[in-house]
C-alpha atoms as a PDB file:
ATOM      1  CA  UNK A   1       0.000   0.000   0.000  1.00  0.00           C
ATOM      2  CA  UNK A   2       1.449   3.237  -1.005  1.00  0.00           C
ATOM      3  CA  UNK A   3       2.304   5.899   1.486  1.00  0.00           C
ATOM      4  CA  UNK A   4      -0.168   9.028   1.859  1.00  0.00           C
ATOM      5  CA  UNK A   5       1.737  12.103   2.103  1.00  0.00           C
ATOM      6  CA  UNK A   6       0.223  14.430   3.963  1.00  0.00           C
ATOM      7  CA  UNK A   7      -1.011  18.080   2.213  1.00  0.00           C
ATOM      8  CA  UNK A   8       0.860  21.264   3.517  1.00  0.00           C
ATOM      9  CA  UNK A   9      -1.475  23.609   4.470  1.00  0.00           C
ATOM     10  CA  UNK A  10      -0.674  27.527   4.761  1.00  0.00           C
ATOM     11  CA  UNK A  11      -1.696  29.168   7.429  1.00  0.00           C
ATOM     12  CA  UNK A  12      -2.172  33.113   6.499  1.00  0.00           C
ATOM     13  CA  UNK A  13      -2.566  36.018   9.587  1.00  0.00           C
ATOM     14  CA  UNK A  14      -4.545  39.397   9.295  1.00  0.00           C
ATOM     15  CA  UNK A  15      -2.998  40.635  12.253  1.00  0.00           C
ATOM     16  CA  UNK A  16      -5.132  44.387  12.363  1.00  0.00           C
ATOM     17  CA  UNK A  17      -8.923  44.235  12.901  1.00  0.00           C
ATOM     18  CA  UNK A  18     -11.250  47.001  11.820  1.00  0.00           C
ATOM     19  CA  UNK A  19     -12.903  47.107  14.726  1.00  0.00           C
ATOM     20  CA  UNK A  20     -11.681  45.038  17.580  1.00  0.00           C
ATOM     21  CA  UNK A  21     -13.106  44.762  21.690  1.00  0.00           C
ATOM     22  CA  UNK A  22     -11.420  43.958  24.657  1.00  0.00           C
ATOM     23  CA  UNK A  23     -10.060  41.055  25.775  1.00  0.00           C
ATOM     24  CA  UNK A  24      -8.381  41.562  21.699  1.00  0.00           C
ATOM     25  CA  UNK A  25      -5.297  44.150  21.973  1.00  0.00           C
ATOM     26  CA  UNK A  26      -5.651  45.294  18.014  1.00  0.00           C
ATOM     27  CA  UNK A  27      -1.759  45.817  16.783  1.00  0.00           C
ATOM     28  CA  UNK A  28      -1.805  49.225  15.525  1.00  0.00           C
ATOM     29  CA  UNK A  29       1.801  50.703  15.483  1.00  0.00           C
ATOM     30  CA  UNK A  30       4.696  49.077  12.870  1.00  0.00           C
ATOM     31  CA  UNK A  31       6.516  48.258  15.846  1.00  0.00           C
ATOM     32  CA  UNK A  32       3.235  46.995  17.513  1.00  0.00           C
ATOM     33  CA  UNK A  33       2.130  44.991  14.404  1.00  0.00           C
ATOM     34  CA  UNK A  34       5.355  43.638  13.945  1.00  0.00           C
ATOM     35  CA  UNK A  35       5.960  41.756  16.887  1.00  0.00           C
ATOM     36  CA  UNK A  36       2.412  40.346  16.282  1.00  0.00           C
ATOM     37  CA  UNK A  37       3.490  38.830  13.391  1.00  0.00           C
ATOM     38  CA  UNK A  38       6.689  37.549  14.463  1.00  0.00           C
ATOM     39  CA  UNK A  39       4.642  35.519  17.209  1.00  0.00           C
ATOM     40  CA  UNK A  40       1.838  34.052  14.439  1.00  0.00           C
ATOM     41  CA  UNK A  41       5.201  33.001  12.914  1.00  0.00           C
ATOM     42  CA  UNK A  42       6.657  31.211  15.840  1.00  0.00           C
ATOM     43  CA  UNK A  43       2.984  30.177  16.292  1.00  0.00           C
ATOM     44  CA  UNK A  44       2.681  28.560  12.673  1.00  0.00           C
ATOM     45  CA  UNK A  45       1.784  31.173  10.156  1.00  0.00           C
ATOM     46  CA  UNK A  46       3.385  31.407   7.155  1.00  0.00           C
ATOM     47  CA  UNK A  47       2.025  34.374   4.980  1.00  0.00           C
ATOM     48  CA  UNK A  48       1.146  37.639   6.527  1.00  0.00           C
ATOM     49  CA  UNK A  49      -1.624  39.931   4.725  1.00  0.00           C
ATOM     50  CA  UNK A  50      -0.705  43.520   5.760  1.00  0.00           C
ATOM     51  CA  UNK A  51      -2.061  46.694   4.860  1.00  0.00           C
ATOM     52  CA  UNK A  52      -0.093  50.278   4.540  1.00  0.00           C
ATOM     53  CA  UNK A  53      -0.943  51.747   8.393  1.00  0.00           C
ATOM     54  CA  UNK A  54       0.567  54.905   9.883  1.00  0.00           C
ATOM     55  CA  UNK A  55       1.442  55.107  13.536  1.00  0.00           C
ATOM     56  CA  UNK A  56      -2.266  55.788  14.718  1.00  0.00           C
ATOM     57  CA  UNK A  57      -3.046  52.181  12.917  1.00  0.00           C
ATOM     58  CA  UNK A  58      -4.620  54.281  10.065  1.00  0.00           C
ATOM     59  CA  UNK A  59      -4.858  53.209   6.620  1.00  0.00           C
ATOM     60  CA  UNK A  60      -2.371  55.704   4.834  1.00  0.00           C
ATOM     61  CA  UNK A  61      -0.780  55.622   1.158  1.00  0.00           C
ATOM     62  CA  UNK A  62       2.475  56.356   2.634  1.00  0.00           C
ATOM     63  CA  UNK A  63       4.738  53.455   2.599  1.00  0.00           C
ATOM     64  CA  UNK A  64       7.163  54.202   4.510  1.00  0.00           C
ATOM     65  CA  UNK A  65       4.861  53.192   7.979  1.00  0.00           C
ATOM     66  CA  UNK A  66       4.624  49.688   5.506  1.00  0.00           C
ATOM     67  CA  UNK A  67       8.428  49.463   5.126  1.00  0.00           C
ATOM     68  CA  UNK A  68       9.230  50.038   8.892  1.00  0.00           C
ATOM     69  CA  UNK A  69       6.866  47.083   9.542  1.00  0.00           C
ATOM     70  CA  UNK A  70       8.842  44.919   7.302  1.00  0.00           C
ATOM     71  CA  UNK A  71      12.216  46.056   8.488  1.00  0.00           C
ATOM     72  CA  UNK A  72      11.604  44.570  11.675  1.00  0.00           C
ATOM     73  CA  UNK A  73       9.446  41.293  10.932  1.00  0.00           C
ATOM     74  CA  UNK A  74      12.239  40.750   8.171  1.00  0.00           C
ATOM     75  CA  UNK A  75      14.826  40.731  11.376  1.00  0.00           C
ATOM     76  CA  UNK A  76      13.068  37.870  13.194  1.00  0.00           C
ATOM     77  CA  UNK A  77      10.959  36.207  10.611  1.00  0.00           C
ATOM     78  CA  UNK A  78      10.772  34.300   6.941  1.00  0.00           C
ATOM     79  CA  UNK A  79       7.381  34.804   6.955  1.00  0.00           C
ATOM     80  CA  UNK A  80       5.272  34.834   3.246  1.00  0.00           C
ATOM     81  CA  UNK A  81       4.655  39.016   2.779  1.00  0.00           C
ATOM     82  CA  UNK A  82       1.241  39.752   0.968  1.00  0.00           C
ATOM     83  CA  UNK A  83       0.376  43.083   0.319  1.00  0.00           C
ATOM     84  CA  UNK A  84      -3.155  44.830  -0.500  1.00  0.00           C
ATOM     85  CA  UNK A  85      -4.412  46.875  -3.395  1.00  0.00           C
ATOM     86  CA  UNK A  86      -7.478  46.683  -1.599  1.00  0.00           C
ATOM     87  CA  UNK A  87      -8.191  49.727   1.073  1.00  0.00           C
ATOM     88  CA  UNK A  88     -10.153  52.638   0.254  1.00  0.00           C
ATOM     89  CA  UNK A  89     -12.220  52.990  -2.896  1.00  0.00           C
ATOM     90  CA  UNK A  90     -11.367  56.628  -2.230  1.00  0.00           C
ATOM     91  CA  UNK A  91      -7.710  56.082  -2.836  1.00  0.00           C
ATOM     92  CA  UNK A  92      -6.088  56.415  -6.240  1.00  0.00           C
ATOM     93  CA  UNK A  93      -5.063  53.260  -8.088  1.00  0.00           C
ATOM     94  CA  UNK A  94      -1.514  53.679  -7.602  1.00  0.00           C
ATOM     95  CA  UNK A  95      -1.954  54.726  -3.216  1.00  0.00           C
ATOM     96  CA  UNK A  96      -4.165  51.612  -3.073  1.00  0.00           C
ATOM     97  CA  UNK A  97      -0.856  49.376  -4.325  1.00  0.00           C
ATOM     98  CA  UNK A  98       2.060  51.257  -2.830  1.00  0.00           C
ATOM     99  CA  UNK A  99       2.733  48.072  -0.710  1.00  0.00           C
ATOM    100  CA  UNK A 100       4.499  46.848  -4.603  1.00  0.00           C
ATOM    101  CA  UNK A 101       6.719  49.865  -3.906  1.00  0.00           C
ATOM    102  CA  UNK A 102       8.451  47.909  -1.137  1.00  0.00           C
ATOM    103  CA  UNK A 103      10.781  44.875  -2.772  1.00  0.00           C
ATOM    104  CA  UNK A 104      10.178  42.798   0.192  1.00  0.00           C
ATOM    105  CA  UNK A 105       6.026  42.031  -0.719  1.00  0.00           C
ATOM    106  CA  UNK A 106       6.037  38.522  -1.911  1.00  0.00           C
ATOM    107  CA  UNK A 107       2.376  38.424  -2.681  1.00  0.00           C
ATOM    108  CA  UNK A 108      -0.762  40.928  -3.333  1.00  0.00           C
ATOM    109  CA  UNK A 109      -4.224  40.434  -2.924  1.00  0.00           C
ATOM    110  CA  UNK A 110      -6.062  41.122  -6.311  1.00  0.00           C
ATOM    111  CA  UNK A 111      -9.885  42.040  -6.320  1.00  0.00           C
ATOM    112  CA  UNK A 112     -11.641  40.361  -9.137  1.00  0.00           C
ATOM    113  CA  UNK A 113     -14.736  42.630  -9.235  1.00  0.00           C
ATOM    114  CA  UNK A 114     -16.594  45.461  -7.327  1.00  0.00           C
ATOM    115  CA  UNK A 115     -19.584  44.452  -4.777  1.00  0.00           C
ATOM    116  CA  UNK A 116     -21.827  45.694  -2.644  1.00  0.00           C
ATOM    117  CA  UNK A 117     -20.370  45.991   1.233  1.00  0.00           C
ATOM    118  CA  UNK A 118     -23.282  46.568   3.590  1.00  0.00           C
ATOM    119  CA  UNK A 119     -25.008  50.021   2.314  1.00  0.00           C
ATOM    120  CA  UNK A 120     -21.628  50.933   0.181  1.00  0.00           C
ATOM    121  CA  UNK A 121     -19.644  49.560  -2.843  1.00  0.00           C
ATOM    122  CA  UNK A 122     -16.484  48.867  -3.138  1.00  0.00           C
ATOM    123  CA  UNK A 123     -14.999  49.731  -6.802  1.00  0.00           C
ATOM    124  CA  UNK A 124     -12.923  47.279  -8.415  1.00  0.00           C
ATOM    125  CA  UNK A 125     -13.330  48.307 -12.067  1.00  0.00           C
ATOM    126  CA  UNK A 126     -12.130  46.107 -14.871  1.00  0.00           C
ATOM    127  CA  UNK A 127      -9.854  48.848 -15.880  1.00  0.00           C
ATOM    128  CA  UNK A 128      -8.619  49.412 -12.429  1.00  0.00           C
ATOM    129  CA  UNK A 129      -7.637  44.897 -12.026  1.00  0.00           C
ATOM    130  CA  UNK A 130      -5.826  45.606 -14.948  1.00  0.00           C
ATOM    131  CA  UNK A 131      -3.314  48.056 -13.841  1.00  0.00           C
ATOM    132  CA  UNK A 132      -2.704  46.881 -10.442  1.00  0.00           C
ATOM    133  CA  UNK A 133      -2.436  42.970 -12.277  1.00  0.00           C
ATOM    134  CA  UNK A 134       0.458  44.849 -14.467  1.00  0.00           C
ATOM    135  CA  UNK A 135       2.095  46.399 -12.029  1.00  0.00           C
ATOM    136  CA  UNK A 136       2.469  42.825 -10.106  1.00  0.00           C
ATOM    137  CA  UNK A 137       4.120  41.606 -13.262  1.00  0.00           C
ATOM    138  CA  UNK A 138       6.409  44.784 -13.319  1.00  0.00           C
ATOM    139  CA  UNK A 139       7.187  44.216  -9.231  1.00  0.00           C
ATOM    140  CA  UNK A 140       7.075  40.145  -9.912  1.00  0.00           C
ATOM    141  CA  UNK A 141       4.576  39.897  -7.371  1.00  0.00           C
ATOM    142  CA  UNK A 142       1.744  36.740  -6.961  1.00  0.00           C
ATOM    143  CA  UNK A 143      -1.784  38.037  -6.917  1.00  0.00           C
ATOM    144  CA  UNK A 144      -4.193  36.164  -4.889  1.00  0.00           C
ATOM    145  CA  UNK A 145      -7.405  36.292  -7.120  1.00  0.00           C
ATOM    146  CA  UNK A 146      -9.711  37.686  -4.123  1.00  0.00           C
ATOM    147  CA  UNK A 147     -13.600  36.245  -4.960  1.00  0.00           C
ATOM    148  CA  UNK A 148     -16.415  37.808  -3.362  1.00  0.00           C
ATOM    149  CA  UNK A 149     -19.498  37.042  -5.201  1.00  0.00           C
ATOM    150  CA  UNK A 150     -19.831  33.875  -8.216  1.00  0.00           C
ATOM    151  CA  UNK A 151     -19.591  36.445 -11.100  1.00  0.00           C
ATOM    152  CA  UNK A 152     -16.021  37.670 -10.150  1.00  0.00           C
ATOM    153  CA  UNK A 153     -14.231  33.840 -10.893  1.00  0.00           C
ATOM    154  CA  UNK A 154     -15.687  34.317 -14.726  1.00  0.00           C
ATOM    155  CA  UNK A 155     -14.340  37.857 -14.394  1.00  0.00           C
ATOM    156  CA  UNK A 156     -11.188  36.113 -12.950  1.00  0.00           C
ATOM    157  CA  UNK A 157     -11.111  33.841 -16.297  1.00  0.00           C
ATOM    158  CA  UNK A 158     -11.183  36.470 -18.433  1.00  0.00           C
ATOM    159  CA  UNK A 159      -8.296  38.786 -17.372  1.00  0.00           C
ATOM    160  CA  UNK A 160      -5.938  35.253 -17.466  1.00  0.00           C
ATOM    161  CA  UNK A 161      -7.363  34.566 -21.037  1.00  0.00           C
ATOM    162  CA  UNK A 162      -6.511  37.933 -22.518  1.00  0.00           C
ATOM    163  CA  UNK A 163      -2.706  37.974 -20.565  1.00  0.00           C
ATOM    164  CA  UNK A 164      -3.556  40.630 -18.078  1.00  0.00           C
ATOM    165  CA  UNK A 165      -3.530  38.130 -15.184  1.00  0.00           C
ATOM    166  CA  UNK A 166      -0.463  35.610 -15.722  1.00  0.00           C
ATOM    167  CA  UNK A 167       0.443  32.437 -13.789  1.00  0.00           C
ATOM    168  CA  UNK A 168       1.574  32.174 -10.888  1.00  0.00           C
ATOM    169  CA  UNK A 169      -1.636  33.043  -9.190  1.00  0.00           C
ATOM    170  CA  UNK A 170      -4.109  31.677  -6.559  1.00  0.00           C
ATOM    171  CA  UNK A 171      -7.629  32.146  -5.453  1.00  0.00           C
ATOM    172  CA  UNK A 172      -9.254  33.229  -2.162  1.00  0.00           C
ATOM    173  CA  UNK A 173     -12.448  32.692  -1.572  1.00  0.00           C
ATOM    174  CA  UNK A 174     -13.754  35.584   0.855  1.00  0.00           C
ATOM    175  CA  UNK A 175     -16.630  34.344   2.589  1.00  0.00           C
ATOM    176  CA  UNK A 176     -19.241  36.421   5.155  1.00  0.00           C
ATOM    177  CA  UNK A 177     -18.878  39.786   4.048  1.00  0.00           C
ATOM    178  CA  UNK A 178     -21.881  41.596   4.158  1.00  0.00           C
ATOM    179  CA  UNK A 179     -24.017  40.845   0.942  1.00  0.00           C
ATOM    180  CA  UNK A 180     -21.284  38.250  -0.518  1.00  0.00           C
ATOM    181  CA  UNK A 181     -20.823  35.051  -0.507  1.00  0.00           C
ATOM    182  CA  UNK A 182     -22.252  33.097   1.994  1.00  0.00           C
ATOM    183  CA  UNK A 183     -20.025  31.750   5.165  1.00  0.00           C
ATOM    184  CA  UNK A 184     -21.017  28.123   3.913  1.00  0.00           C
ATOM    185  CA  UNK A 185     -20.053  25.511   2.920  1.00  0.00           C
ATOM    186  CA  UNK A 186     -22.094  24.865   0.195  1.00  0.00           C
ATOM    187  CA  UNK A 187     -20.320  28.149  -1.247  1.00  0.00           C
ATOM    188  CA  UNK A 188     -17.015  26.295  -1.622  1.00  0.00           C
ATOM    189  CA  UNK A 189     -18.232  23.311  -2.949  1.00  0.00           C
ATOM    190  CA  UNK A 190     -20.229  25.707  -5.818  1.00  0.00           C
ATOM    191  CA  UNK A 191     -17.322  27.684  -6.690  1.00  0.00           C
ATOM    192  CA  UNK A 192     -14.293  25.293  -6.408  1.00  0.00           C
ATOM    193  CA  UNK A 193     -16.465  23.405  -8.946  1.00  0.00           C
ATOM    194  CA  UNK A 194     -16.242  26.161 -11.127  1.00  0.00           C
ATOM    195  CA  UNK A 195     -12.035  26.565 -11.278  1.00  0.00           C
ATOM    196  CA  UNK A 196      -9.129  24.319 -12.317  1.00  0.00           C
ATOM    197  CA  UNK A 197      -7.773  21.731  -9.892  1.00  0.00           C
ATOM    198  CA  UNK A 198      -4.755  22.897 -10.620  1.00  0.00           C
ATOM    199  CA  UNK A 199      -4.625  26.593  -8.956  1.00  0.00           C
ATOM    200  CA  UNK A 200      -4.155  26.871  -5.414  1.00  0.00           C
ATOM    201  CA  UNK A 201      -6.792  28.046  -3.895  1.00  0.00           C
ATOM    202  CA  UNK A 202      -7.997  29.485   0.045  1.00  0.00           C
ATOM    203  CA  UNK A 203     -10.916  30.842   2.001  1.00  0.00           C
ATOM    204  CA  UNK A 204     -11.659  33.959   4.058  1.00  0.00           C
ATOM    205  CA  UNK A 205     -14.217  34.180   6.796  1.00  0.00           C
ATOM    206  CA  UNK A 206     -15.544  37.859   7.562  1.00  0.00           C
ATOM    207  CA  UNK A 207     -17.188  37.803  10.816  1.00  0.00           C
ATOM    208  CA  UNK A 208     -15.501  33.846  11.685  1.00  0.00           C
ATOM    209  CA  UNK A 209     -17.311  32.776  14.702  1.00  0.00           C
ATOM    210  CA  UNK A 210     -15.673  29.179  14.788  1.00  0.00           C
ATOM    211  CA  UNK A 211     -13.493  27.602  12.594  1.00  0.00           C
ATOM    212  CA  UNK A 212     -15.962  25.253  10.942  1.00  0.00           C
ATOM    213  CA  UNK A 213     -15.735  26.693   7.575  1.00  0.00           C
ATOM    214  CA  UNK A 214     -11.984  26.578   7.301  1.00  0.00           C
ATOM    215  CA  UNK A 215     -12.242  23.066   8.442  1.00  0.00           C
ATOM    216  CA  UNK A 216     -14.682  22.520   5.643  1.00  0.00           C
ATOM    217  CA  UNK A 217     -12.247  24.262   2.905  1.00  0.00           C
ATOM    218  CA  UNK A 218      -9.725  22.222   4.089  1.00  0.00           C
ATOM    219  CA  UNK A 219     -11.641  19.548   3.478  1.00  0.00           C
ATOM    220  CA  UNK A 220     -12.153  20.544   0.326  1.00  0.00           C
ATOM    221  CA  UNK A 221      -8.572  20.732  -0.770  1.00  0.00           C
ATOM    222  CA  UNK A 222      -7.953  24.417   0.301  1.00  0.00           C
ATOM    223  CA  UNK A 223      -4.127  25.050   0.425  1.00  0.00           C
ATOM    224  CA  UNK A 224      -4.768  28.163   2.600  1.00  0.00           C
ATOM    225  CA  UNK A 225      -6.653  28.805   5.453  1.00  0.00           C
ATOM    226  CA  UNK A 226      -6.626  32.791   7.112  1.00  0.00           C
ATOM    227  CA  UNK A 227      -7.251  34.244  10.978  1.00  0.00           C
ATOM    228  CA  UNK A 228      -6.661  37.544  12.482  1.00  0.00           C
ATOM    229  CA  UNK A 229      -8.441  40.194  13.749  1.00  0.00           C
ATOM    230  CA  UNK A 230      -9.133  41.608  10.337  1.00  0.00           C
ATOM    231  CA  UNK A 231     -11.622  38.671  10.030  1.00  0.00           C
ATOM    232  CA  UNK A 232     -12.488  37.947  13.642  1.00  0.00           C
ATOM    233  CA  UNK A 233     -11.304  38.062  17.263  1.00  0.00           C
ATOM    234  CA  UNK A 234     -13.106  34.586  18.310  1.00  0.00           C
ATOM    235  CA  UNK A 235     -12.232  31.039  17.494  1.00  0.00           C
ATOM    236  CA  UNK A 236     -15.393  29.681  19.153  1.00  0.00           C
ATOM    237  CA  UNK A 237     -18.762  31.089  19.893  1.00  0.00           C
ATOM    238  CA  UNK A 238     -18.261  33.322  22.642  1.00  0.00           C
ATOM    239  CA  UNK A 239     -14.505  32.452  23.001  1.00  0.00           C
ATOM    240  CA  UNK A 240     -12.469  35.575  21.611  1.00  0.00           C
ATOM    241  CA  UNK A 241      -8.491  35.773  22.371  1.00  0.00           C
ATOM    242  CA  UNK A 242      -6.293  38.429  23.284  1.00  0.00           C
ATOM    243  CA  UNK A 243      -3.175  37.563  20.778  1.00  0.00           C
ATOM    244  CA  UNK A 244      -3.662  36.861  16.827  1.00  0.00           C
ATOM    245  CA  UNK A 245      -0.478  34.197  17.175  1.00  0.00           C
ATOM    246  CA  UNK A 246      -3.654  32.152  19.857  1.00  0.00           C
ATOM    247  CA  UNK A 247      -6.007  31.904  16.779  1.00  0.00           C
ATOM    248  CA  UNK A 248      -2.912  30.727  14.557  1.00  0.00           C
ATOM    249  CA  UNK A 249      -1.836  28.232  17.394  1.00  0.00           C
ATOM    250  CA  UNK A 250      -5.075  26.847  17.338  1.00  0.00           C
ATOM    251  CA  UNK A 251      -5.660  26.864  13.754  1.00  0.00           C
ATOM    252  CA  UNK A 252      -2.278  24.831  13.465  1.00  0.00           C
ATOM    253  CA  UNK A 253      -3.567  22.381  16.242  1.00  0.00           C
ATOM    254  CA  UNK A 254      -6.644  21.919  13.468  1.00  0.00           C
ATOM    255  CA  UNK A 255      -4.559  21.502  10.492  1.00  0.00           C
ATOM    256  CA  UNK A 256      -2.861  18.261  12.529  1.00  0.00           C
ATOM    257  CA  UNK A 257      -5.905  17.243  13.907  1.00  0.00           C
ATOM    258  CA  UNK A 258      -7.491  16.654  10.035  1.00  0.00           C
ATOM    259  CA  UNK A 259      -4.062  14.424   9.088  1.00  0.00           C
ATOM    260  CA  UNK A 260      -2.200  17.302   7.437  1.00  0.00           C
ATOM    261  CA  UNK A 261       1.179  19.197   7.976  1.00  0.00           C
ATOM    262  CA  UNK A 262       1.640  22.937   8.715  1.00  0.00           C
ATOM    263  CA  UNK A 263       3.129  24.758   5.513  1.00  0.00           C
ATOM    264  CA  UNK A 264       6.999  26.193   6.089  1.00  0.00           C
ATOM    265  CA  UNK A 265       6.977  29.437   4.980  1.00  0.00           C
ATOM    266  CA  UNK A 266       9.737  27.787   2.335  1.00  0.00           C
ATOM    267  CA  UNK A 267       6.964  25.565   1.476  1.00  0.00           C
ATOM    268  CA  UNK A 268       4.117  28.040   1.022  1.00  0.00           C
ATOM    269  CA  UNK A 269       6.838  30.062  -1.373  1.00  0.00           C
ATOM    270  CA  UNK A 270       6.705  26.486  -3.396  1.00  0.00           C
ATOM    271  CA  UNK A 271       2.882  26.268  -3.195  1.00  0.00           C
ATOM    272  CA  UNK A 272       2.022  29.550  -4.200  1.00  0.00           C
ATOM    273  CA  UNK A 273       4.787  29.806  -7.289  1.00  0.00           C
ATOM    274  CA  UNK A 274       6.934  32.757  -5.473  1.00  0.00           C
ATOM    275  CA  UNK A 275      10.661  32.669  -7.313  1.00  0.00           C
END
């Protein structure tokens, strides 16, 4: 009987929440949200999504805030750097990708499409997924292929058939977000149907209250699972944490518990397609 090799699964932190509640101590500074991701790392993680934050925790275009934050998780950690050229609709195309300014950002999160958040929309033009798509190939940066609603992995399609998006890339699946996706699993199994067994693919969960839907993508054959407070302070109904690196310890535990192996950050680098 042939040996089964277990999967490597990356584990991905958003260490900074939007709006996060005691007992949760939100990293807010560089310095602060540095040594929050150098625990997740000792903790498991291996890919950090940041976002360009000045001092107050602010979202700012400025990168130097972004490159201090760097500096010092580069000094204690290997961890997997993903950037945003998400933010603020309000922000110019190039302030919402100044994290590709920075040499050091490994990966960038790539909206496929524009959708409704709540009682606002957040733009993601066509034109605009093509510019910040070129300027990863310009930076050699991975996008991540971020899919909020069904109509955005057609979208997705489409922008790899005509050369604007070109391999490597992977998919995340962001779940929960007011009038997207649904947090189910159902959701998954719909849209993983839809894409090539071949991309690597992950999940999101806005609002997470347990981590039964990351189980499920995992499941599934998800090669990357996400925490932080971005998405959610609680691991279990009721049960929120002080730290980020508690969600990514527990996470880990998960990823063992369902027969598979915590990703390296070497080996999520080999996953993902990063030279």
């Amino acid at each position: 009987m042939a040996a089964v090799i277990p999967r490597k699964i990356i584990i991905a932190v958003a260490p900074v929440g939007r709006s996060v509640t005691p007992p949760a101590v939100n990293p807010l500074t560089p310095r602060q949200v540095a040594d929050e991701v150098i625990r997740c790392a000792r903790a498991g993680a291996s890919m950090v999504h940041l976002h360009v934050r000045d001092a107050k925790g602010v979202q700012t275009e400025e990168i130097g805030p972004y490159s201090q934050t760097l500096d010092r998780i580069r000094a204690a950690a290997d961890i997997v750097i993903q950037g945003s050229t998400g933010g603020l609709t309000s922000l110019s195309l190039e302030e919402r990708c100044v994290a590709l300014n920075d040499p050091r950002t490994e990966v960038a999160s790539l909206n496929m499409g524009s959708v409704n958040f709540g009682e606002e929309v957040y733009i993601n033009r066509l034109p605009d997924i093509r510019y910040w798509a070129r300027r990863m190939r310009e930076t050699r940066t991975v996008p991540e292929l971020e899919i909020f609603d069904s109509g955005m992995l057609p979208a997705a399609r489409a922008l790899i058939a005509e050369g604007a998006i070109t391999p490597p890339y992977s998919i995340c699946f962001c779940l929960g977000f007011h009038w997207t996706l649904a947090p189910d699993p159902k959701s998954l199994f719909f849209m993983t149907s839809l894409m090539s067994a071949t991309v690597p693919w992950g999940v999101i969960h806005d609002g997470m209250e347990d981590f039964t839907l990351l189980a499920a993508a995992i499941g599934l054959g998800a090669s990357l699972v996400r925490v932080g407070f971005e998405d959610s302070i609680c691991w279990a109904p009721g049960r929120p944490v002080r730290r980020n690196a508690e969600l990514v310890r527990k996470l880990a535990a998960l990823v063992r518990l369902l027969g598979h192996e915590v990703a390296t950050p070497a080996e999520a680098r080999r996953i993902l397609g990063i030279a």
